[in-house]
PDB file of N, CA and C in Angstrom:
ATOM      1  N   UNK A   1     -91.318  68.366-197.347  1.00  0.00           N
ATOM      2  CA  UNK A   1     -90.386  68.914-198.336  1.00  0.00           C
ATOM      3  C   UNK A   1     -90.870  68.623-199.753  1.00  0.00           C
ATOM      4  N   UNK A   2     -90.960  69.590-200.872  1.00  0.00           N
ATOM      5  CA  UNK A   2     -91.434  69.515-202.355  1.00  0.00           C
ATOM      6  C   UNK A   2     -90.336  68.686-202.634  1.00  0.00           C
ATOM      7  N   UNK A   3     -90.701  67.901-203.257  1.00  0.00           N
ATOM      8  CA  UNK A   3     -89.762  66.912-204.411  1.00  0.00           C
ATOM      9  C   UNK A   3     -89.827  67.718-206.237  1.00  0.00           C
ATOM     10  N   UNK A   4     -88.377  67.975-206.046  1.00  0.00           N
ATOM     11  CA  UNK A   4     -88.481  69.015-207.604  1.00  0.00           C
ATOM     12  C   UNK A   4     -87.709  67.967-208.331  1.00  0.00           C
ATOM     13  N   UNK A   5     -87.514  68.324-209.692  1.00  0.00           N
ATOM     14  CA  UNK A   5     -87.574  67.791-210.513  1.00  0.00           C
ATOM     15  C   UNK A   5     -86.158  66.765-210.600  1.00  0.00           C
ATOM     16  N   UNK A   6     -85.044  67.592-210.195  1.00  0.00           N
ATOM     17  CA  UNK A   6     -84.244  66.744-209.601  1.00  0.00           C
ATOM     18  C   UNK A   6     -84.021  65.556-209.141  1.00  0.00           C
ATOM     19  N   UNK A   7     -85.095  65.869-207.624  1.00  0.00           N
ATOM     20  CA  UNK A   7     -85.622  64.425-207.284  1.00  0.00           C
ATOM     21  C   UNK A   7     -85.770  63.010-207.903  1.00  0.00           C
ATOM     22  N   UNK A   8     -86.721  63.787-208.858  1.00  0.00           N
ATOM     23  CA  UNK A   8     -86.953  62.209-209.678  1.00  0.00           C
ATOM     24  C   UNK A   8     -86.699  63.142-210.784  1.00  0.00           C
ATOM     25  N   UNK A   9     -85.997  62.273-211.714  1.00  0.00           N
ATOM     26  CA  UNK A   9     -85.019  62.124-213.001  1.00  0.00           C
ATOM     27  C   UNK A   9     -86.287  62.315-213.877  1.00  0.00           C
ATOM     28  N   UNK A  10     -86.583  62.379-215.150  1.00  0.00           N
ATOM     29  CA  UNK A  10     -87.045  61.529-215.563  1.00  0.00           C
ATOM     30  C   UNK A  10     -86.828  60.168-216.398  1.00  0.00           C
ATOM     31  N   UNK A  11     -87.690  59.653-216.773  1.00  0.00           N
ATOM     32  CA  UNK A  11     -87.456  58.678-217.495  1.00  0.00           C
ATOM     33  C   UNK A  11     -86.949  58.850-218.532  1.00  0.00           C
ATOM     34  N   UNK A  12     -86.412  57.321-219.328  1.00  0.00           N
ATOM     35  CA  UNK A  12     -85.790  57.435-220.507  1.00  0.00           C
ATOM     36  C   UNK A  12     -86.735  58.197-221.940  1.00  0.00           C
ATOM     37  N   UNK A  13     -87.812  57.512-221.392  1.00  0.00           N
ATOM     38  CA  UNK A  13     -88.598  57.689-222.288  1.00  0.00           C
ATOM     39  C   UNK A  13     -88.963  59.184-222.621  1.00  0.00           C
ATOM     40  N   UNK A  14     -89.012  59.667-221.303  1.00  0.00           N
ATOM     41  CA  UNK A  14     -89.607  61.586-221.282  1.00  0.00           C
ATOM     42  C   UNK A  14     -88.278  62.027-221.928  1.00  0.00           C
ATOM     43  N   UNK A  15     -87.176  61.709-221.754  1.00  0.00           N
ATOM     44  CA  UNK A  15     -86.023  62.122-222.404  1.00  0.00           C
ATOM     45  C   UNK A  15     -86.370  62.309-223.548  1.00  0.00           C
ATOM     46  N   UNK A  16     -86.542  61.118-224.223  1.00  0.00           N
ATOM     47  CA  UNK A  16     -86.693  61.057-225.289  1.00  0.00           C
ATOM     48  C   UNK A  16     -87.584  61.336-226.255  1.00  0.00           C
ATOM     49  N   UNK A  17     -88.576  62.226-225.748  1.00  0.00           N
ATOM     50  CA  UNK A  17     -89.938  62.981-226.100  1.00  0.00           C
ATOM     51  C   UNK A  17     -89.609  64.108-225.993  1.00  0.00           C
ATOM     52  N   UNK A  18     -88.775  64.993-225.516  1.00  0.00           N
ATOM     53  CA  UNK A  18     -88.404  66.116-225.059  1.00  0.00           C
ATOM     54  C   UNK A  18     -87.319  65.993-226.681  1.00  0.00           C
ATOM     55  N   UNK A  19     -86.022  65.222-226.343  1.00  0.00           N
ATOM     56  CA  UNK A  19     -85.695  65.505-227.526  1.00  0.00           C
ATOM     57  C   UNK A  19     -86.183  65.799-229.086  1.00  0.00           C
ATOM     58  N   UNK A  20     -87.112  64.462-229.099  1.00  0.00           N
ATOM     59  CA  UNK A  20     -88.008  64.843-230.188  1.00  0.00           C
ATOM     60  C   UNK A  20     -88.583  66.013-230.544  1.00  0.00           C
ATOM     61  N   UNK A  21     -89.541  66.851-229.537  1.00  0.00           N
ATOM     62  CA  UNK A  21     -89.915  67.247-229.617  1.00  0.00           C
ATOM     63  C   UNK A  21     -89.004  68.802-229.592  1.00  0.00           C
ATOM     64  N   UNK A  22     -87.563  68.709-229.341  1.00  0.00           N
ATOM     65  CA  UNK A  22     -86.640  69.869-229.537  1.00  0.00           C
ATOM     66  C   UNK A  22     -86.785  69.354-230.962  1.00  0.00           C
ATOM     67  N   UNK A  23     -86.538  68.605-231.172  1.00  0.00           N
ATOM     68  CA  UNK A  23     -85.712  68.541-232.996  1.00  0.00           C
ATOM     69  C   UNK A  23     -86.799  68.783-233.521  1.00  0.00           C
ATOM     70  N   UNK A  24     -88.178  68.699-233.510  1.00  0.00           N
ATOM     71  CA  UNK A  24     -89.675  68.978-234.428  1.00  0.00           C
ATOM     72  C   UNK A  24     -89.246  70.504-234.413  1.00  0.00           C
ATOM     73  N   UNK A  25     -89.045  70.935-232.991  1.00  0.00           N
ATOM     74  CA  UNK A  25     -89.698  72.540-233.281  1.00  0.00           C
ATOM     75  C   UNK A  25     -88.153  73.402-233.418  1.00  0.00           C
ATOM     76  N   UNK A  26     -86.838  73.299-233.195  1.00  0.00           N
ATOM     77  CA  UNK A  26     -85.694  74.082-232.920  1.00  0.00           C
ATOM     78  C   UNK A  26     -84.741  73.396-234.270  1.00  0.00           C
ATOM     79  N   UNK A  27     -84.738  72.324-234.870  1.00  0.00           N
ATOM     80  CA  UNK A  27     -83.614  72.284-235.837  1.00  0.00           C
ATOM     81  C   UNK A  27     -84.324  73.078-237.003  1.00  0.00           C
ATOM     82  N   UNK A  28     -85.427  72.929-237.105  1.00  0.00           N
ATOM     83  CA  UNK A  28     -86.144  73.320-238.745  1.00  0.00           C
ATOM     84  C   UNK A  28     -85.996  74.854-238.603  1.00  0.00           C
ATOM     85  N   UNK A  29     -86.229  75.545-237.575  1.00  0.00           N
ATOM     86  CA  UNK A  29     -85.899  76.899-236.999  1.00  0.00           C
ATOM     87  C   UNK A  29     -83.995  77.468-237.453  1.00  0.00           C
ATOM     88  N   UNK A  30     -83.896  76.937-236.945  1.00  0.00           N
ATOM     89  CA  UNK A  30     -81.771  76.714-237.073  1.00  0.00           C
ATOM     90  C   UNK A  30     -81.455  76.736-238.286  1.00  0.00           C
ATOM     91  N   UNK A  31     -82.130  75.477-239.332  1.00  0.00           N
ATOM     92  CA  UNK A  31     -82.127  75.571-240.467  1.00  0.00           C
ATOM     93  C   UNK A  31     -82.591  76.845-241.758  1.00  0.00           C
ATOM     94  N   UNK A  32     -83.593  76.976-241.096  1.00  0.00           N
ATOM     95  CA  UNK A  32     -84.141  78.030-241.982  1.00  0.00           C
ATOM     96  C   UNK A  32     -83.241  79.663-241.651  1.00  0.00           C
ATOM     97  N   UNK A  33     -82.366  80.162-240.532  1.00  0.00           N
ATOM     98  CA  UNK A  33     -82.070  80.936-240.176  1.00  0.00           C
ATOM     99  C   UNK A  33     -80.894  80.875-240.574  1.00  0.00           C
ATOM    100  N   UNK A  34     -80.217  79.794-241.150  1.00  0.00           N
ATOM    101  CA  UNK A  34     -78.742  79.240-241.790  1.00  0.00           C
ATOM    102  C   UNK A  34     -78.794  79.838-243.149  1.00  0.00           C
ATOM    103  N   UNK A  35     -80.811  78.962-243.990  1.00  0.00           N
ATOM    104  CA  UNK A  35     -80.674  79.124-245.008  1.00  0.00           C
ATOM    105  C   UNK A  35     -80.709  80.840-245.257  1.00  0.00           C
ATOM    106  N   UNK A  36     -81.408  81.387-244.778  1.00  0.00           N
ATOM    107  CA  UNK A  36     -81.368  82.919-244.965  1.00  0.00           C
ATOM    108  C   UNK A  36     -80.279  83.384-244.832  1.00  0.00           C
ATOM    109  N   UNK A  37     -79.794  83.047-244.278  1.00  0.00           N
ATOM    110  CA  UNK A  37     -77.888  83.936-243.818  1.00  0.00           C
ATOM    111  C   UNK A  37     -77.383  83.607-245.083  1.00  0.00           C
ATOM    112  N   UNK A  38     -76.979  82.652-245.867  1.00  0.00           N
ATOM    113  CA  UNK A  38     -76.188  81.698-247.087  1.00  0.00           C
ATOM    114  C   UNK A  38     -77.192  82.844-248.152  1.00  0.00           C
ATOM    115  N   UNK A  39     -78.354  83.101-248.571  1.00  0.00           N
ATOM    116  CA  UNK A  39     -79.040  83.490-249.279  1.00  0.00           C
ATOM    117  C   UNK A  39     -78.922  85.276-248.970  1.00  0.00           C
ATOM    118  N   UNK A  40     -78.342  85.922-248.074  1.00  0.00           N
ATOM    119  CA  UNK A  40     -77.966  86.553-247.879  1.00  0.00           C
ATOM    120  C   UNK A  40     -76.883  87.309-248.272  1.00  0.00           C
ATOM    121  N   UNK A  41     -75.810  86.487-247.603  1.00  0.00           N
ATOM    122  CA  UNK A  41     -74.497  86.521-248.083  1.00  0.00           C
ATOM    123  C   UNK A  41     -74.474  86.054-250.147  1.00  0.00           C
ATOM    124  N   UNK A  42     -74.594  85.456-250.499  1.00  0.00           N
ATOM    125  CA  UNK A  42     -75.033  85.221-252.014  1.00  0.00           C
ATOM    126  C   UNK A  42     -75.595  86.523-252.806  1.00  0.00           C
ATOM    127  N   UNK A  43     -76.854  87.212-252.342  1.00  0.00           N
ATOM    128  CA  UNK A  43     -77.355  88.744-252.551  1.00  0.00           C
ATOM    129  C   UNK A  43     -76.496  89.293-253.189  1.00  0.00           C
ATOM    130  N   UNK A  44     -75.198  89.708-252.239  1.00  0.00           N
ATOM    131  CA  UNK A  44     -74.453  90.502-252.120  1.00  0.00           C
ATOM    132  C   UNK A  44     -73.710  90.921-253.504  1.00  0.00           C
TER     133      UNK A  44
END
């Protein structure tokens, strides 16, 4: 039987590299798509 990912959890640590590595590449993204909307709406 494959052992998926389920199986084994990962660690705290991979957690916590994963998060990081959301917030490096997805908040600055979020942000910049906020700031355009606000700079948008302002245009008007």
């Amino acid at each position: 039987m494959e052992r998926t990912v389920l199986d084994n959890p990962p660690s705290e640590e991979t957690k916590l590299r994963m998060v990081e590595f959301f917030m490096k590449t997805s908040i600055p993204r979020i942000l910049e798509e906020e700031r355009k909307e606000k700079l948008d709406k302002e245009g008007e």
